[in-house]
C-alpha atoms as a PDB file:
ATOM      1  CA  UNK A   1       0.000   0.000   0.000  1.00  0.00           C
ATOM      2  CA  UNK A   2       1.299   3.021  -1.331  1.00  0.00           C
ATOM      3  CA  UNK A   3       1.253   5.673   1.931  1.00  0.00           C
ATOM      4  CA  UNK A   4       1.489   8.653  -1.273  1.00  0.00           C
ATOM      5  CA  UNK A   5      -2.029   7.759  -2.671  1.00  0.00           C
ATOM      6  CA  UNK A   6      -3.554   8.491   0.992  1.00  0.00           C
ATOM      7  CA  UNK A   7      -5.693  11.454   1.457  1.00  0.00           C
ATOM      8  CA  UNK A   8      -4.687  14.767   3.834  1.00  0.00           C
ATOM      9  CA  UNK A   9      -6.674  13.591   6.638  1.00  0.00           C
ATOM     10  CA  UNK A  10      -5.362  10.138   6.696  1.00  0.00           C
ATOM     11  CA  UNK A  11      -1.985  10.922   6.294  1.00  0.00           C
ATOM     12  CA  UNK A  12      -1.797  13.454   9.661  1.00  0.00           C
ATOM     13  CA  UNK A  13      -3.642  10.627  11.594  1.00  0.00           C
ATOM     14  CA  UNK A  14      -0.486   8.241  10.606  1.00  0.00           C
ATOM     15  CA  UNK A  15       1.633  10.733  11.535  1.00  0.00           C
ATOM     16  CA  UNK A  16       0.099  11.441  15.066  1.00  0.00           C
ATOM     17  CA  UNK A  17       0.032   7.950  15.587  1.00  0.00           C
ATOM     18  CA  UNK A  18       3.448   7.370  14.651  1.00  0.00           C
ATOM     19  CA  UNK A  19       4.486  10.062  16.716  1.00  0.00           C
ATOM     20  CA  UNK A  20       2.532   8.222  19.675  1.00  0.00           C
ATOM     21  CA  UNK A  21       3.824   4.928  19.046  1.00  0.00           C
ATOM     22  CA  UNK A  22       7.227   6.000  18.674  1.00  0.00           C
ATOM     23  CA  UNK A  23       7.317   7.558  22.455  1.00  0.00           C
ATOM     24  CA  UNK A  24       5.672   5.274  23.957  1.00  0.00           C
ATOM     25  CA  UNK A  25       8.285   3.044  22.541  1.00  0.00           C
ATOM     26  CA  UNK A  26      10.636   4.920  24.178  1.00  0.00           C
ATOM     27  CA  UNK A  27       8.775   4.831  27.482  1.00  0.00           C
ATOM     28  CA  UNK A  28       9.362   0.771  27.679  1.00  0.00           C
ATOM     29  CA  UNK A  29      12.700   0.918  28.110  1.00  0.00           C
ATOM     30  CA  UNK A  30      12.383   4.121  30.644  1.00  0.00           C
ATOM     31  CA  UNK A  31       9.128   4.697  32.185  1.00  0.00           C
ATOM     32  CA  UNK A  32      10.383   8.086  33.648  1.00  0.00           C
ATOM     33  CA  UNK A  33      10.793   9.337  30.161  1.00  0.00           C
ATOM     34  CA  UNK A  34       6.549   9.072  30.473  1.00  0.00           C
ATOM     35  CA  UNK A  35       6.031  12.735  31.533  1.00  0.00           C
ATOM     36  CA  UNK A  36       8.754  13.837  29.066  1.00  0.00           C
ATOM     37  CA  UNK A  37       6.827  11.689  26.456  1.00  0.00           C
ATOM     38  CA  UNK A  38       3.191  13.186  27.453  1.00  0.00           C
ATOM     39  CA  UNK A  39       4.832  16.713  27.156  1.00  0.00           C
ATOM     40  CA  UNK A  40       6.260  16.288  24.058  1.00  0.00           C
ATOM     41  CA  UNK A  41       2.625  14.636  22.260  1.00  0.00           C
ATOM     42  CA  UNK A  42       0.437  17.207  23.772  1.00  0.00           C
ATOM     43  CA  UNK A  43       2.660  20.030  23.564  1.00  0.00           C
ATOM     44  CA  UNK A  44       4.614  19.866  20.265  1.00  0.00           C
ATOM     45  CA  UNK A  45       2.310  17.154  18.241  1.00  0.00           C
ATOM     46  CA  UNK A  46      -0.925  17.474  18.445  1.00  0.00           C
ATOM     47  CA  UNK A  47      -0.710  21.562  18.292  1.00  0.00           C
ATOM     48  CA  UNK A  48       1.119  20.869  14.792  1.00  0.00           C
ATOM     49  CA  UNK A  49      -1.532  18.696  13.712  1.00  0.00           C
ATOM     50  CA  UNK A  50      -3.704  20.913  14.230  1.00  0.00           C
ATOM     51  CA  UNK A  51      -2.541  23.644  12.436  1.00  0.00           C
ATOM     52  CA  UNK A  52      -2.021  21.383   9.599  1.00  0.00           C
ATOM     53  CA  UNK A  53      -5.174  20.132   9.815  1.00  0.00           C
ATOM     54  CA  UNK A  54      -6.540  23.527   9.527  1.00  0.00           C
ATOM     55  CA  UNK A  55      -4.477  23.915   6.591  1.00  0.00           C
ATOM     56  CA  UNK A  56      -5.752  21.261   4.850  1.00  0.00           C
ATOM     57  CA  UNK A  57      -9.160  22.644   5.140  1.00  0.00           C
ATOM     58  CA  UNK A  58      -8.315  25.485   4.196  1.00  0.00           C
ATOM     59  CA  UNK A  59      -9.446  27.731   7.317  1.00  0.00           C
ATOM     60  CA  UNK A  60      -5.919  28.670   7.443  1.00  0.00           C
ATOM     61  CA  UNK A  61      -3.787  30.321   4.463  1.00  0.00           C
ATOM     62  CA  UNK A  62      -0.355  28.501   3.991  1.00  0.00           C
ATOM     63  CA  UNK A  63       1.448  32.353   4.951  1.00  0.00           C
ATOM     64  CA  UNK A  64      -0.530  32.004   8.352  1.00  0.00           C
ATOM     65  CA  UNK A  65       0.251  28.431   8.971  1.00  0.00           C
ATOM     66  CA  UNK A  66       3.072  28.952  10.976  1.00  0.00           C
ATOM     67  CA  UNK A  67       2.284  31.685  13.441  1.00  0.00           C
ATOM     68  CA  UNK A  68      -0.481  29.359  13.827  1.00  0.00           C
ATOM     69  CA  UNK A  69       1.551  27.027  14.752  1.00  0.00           C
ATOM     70  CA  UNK A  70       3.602  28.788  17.116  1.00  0.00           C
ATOM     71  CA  UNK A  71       0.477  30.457  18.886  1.00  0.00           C
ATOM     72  CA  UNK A  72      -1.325  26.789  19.682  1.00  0.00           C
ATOM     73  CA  UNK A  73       1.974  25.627  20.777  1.00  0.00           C
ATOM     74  CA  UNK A  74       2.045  28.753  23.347  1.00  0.00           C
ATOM     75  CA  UNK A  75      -1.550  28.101  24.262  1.00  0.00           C
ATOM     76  CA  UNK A  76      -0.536  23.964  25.021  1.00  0.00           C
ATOM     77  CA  UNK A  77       2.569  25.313  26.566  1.00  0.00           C
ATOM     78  CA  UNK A  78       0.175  27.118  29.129  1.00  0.00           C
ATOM     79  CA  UNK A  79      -2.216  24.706  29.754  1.00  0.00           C
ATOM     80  CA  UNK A  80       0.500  22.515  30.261  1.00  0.00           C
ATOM     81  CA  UNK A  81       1.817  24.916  32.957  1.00  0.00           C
ATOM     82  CA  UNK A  82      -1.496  25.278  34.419  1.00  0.00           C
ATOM     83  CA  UNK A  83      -2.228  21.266  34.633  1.00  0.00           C
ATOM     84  CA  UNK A  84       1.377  20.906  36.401  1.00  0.00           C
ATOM     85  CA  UNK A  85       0.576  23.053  38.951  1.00  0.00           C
ATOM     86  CA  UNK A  86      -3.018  21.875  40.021  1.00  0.00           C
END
């Protein structure tokens, strides 16, 4: 199965679940790597994904896509911040 005949939508869930399956690999080996892990999904991953995924329906313009980007990854960065302390 060819993964470049896929549509959009498809595609960005293989890549989130890549992304998952590839730290929680990592958390096998070292289970304190966990919170690390859970940072780096929620915080770096699933913002992108979003963005893209905005992209791809075109709510978005590709110039915008980036600050985009950044801004939901400041927005998970403080909800982060605001779940750690609770």
């Amino acid at each position: 199965m060819s993964f470049r005949n896929l549509p959009g939508p498809a595609k960005l869930a293989l890549a989130i679940f890549a992304w998952a399956l590839i730290l929680w690999v990592f958390t096998l080996g070292y289970p304190a790597f966990a919170p690390v892990a859970r940072f780096i999904f929620g915080v770096l991953v699933l913002p992108c994904a979003l963005a893209e995924w905005l992209k791809m329906k075109k709510i978005v313009a590709d110039r915008a896509v980036s600050v985009l980007r950044l801004a939901l990854i400041a927005f998970a960065v403080l909800l982060w911040l605001i779940n750690i302390r609770t």
